[in-house]
N, C-alpha and C. Protein backbone atom coordinates (compact mmCIF):
# COMPACT_ATOMS: atom_id res chain seq x y z
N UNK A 1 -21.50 40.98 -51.50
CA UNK A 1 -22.29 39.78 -51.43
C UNK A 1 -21.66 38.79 -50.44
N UNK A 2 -20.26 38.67 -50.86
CA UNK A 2 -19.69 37.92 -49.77
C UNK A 2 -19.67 38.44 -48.68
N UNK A 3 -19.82 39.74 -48.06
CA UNK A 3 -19.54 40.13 -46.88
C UNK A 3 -20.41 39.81 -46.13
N UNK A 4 -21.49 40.23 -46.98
CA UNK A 4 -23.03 40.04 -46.58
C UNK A 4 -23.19 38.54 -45.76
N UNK A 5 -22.82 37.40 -46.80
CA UNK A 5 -22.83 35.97 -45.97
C UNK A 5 -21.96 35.80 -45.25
N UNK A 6 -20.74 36.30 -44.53
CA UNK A 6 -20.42 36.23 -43.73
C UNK A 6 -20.82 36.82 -42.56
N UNK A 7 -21.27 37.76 -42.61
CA UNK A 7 -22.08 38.57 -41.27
C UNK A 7 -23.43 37.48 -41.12
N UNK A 8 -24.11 36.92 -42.25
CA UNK A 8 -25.16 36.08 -42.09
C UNK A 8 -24.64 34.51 -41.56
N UNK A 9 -23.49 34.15 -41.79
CA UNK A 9 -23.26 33.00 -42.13
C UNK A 9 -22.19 32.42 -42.47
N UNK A 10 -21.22 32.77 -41.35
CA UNK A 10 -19.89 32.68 -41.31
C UNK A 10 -19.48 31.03 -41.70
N UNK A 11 -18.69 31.03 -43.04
CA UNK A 11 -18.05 29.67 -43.28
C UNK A 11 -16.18 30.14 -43.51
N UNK A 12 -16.19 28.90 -44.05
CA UNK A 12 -14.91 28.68 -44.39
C UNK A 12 -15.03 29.35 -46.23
N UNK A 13 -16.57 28.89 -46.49
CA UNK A 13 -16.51 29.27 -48.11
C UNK A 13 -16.80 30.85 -48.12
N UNK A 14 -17.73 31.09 -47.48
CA UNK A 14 -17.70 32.66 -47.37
C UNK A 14 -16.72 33.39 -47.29
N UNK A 15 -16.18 32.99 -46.59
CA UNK A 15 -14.80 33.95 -46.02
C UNK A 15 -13.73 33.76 -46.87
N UNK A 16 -13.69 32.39 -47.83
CA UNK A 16 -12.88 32.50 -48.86
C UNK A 16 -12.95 33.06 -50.23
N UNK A 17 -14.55 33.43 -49.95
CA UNK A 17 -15.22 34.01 -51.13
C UNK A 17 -14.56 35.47 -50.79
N UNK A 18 -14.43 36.20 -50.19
CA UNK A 18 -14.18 37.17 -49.40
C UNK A 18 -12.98 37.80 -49.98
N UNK A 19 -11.94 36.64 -49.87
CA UNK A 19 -10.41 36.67 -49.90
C UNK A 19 -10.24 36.25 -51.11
N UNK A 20 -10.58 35.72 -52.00
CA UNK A 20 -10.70 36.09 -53.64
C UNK A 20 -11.38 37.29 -53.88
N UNK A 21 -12.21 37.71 -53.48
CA UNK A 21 -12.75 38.82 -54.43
C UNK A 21 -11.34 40.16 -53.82
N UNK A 22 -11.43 39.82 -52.80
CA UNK A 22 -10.01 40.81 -52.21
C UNK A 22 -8.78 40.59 -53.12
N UNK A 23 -8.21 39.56 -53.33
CA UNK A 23 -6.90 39.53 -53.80
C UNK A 23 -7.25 39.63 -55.11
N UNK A 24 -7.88 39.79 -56.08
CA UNK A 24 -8.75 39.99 -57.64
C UNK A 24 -8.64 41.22 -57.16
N UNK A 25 -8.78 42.26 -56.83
CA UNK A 25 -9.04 43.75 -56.52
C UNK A 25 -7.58 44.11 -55.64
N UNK A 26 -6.65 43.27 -55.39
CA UNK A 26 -5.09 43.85 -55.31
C UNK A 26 -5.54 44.13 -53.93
N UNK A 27 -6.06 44.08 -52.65
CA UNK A 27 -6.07 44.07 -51.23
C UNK A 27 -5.66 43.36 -50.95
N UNK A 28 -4.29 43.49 -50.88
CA UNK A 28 -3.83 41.70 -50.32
C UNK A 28 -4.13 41.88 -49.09
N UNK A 29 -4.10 42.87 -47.76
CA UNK A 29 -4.21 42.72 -46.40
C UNK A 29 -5.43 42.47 -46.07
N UNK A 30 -6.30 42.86 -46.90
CA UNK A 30 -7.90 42.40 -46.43
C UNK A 30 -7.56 40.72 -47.12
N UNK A 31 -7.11 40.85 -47.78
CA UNK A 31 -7.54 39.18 -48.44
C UNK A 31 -6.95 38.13 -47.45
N UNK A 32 -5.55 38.83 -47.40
CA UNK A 32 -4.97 37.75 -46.08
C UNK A 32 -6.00 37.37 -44.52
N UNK A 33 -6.67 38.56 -44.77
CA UNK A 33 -7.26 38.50 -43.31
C UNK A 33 -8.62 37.62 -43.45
N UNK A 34 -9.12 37.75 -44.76
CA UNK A 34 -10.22 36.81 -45.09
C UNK A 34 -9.88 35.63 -44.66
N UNK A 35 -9.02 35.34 -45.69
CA UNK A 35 -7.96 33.54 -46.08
C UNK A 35 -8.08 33.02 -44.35
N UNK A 36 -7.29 34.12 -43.69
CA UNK A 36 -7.13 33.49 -42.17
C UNK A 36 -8.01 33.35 -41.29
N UNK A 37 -9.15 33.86 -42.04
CA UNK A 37 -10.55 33.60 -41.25
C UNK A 37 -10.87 32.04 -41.56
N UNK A 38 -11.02 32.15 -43.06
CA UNK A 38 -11.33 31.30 -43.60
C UNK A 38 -10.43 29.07 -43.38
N UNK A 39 -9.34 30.02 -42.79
CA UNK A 39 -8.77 29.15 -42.60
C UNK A 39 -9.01 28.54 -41.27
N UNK A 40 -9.30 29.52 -39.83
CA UNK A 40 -9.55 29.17 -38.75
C UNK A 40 -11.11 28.11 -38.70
N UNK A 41 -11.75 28.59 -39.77
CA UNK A 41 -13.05 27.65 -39.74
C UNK A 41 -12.94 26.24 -40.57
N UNK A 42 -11.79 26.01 -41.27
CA UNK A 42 -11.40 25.29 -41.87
C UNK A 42 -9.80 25.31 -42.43
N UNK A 43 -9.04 24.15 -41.55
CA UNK A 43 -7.49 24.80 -42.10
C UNK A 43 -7.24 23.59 -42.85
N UNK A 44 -7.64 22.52 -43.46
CA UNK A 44 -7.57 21.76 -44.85
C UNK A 44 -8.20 22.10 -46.08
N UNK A 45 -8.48 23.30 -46.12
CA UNK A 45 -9.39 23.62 -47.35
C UNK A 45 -8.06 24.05 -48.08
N UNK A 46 -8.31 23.15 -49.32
CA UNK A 46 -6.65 22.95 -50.52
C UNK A 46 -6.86 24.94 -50.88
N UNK A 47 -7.99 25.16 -51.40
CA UNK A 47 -8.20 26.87 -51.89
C UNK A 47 -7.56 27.44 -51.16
N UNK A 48 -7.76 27.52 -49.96
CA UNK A 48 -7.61 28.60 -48.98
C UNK A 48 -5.94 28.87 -49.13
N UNK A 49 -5.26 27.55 -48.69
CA UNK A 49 -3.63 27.76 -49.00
C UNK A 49 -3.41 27.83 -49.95
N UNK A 50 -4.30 27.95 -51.32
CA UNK A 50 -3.45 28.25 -52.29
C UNK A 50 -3.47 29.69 -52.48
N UNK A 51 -4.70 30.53 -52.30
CA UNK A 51 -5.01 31.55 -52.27
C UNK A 51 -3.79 31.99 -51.40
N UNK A 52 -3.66 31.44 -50.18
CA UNK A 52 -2.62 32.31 -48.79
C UNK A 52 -1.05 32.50 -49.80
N UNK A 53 -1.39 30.86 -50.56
CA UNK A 53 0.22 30.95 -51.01
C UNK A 53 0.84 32.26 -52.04
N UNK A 54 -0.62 32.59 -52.76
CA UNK A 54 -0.82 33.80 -53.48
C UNK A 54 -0.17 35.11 -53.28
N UNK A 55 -0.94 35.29 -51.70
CA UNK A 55 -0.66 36.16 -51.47
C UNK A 55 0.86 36.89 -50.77
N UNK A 56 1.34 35.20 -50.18
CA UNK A 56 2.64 35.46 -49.24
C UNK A 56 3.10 35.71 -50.65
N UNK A 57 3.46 35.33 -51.99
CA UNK A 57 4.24 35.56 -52.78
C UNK A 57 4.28 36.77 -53.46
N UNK A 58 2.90 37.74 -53.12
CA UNK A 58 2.69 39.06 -54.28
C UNK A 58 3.09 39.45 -52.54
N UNK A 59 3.68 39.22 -51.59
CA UNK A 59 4.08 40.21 -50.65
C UNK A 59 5.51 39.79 -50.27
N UNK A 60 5.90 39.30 -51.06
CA UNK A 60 7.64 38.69 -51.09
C UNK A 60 7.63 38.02 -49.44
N UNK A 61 6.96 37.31 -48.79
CA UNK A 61 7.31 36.29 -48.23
C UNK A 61 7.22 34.87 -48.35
N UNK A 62 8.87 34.88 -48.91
CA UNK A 62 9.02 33.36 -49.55
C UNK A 62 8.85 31.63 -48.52
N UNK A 63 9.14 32.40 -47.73
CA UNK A 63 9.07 30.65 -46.92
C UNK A 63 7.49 30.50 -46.41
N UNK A 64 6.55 31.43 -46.24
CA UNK A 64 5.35 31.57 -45.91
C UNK A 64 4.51 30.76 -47.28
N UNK A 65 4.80 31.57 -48.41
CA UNK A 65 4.34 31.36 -50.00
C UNK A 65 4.70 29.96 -50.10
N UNK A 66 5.83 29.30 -49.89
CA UNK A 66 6.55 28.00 -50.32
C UNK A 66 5.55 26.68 -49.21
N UNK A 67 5.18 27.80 -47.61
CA UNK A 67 5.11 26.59 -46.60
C UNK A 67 3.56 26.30 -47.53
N UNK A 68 2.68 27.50 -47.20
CA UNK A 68 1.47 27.34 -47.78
C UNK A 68 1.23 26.76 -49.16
N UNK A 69 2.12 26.92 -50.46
CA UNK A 69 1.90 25.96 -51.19
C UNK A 69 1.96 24.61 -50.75
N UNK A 70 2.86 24.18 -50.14
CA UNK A 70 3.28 22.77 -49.88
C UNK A 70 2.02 21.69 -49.56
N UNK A 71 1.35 22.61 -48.53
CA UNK A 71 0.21 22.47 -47.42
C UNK A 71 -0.04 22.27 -48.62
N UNK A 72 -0.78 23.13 -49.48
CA UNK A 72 -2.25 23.19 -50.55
C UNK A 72 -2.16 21.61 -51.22
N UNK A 73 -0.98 20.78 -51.66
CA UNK A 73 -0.64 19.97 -52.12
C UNK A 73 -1.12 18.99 -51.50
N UNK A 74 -0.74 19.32 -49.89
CA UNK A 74 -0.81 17.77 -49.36
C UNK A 74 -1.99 17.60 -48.23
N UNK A 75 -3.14 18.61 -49.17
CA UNK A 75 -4.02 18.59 -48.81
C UNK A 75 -5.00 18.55 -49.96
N UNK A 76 -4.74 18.35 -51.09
CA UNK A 76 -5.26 17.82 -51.96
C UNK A 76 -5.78 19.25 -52.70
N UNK A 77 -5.18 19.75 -52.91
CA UNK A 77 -5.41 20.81 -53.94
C UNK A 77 -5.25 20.20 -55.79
N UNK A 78 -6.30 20.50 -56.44
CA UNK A 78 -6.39 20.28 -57.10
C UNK A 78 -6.86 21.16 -58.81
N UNK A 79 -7.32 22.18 -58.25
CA UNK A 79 -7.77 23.67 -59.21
C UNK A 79 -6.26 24.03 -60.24
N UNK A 80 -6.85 22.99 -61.10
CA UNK A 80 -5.79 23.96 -62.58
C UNK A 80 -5.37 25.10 -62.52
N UNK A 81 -6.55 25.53 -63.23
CA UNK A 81 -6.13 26.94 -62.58
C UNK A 81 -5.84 27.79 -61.58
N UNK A 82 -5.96 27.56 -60.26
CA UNK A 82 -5.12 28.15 -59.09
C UNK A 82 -4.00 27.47 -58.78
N UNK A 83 -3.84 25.97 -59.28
CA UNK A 83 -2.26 25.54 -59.14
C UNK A 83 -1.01 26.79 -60.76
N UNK A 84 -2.18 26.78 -61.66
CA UNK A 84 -1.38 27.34 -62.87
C UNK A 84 -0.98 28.87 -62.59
N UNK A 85 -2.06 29.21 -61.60
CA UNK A 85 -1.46 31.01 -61.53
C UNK A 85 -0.57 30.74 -60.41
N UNK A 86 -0.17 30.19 -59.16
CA UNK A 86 0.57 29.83 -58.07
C UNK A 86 1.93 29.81 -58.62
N UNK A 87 2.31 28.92 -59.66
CA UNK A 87 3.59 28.35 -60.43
C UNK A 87 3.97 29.70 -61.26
N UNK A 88 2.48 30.75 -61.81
CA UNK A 88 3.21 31.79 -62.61
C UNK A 88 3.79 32.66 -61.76
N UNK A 89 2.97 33.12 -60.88
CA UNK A 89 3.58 33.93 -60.07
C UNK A 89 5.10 33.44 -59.16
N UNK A 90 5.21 32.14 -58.95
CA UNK A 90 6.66 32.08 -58.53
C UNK A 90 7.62 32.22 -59.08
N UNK A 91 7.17 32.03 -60.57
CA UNK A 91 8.13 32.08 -61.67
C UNK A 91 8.72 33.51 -62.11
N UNK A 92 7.37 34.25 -61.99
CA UNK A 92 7.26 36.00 -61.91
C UNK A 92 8.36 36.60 -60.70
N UNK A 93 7.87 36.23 -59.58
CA UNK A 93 8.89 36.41 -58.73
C UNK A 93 10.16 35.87 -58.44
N UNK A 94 10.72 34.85 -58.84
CA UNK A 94 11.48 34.43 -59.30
C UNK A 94 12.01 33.44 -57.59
N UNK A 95 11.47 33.10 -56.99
CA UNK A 95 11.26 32.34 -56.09
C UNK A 95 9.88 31.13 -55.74
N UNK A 96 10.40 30.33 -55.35
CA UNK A 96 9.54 29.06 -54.82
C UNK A 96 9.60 27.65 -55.75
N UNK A 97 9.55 27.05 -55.37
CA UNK A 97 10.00 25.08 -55.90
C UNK A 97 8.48 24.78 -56.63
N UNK A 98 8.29 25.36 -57.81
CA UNK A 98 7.12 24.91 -58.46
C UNK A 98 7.07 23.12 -59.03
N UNK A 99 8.31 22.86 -59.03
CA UNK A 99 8.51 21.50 -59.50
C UNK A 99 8.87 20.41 -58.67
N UNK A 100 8.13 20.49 -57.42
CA UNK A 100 8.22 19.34 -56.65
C UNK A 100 7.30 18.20 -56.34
């Protein structure tokens, strides 16, 4: 479905629609590649870096995971729940400053 609107109708939401349904289904390389689509059409969208931050962390790159959280913050990220799975997974991996 999402692919579909992106071939129709390339956004920033499409393409992030894209890169969730990817990283939900464990593709992190397609998802990354969504996110960075998604990001070139929009690089303040708070989702998008949190999603990226997601993924640098389920691929053990910590300063990538840490820069992109930071961003998501100070760009007004606000999703409970994608700030709450971000913090589990650092905690899981046992890297990144969830408490800043």
């Amino acid at each position: 479905m999402f692919l579909l609107a992106c071939m129709n109708s390339p956004s920033c939401i499409t393409w992030l629609g894209v890169g969730i349904s990817c990283y939900r289904l464990g593709e992190l390389s397609e998802a990354e590649q969504a996110l960075s689509e998604a990001n070139i059409l929009n690089n303040t969208d708070p989702e998008v870096w949190g999603y990226l931050s997601l993924v640098c962390l389920k691929t053990s790159r910590k300063l990538e995971a840490e820069q992109s959280y930071k961003y998501a913050l100070r760009v007004g990220l606000k999703d409970a729940d994608l700030l709450g799975e971000i913090k589990s997974i650092q905690k899981e991996v046992g890297f990144g400053d969830s408490g800043f």
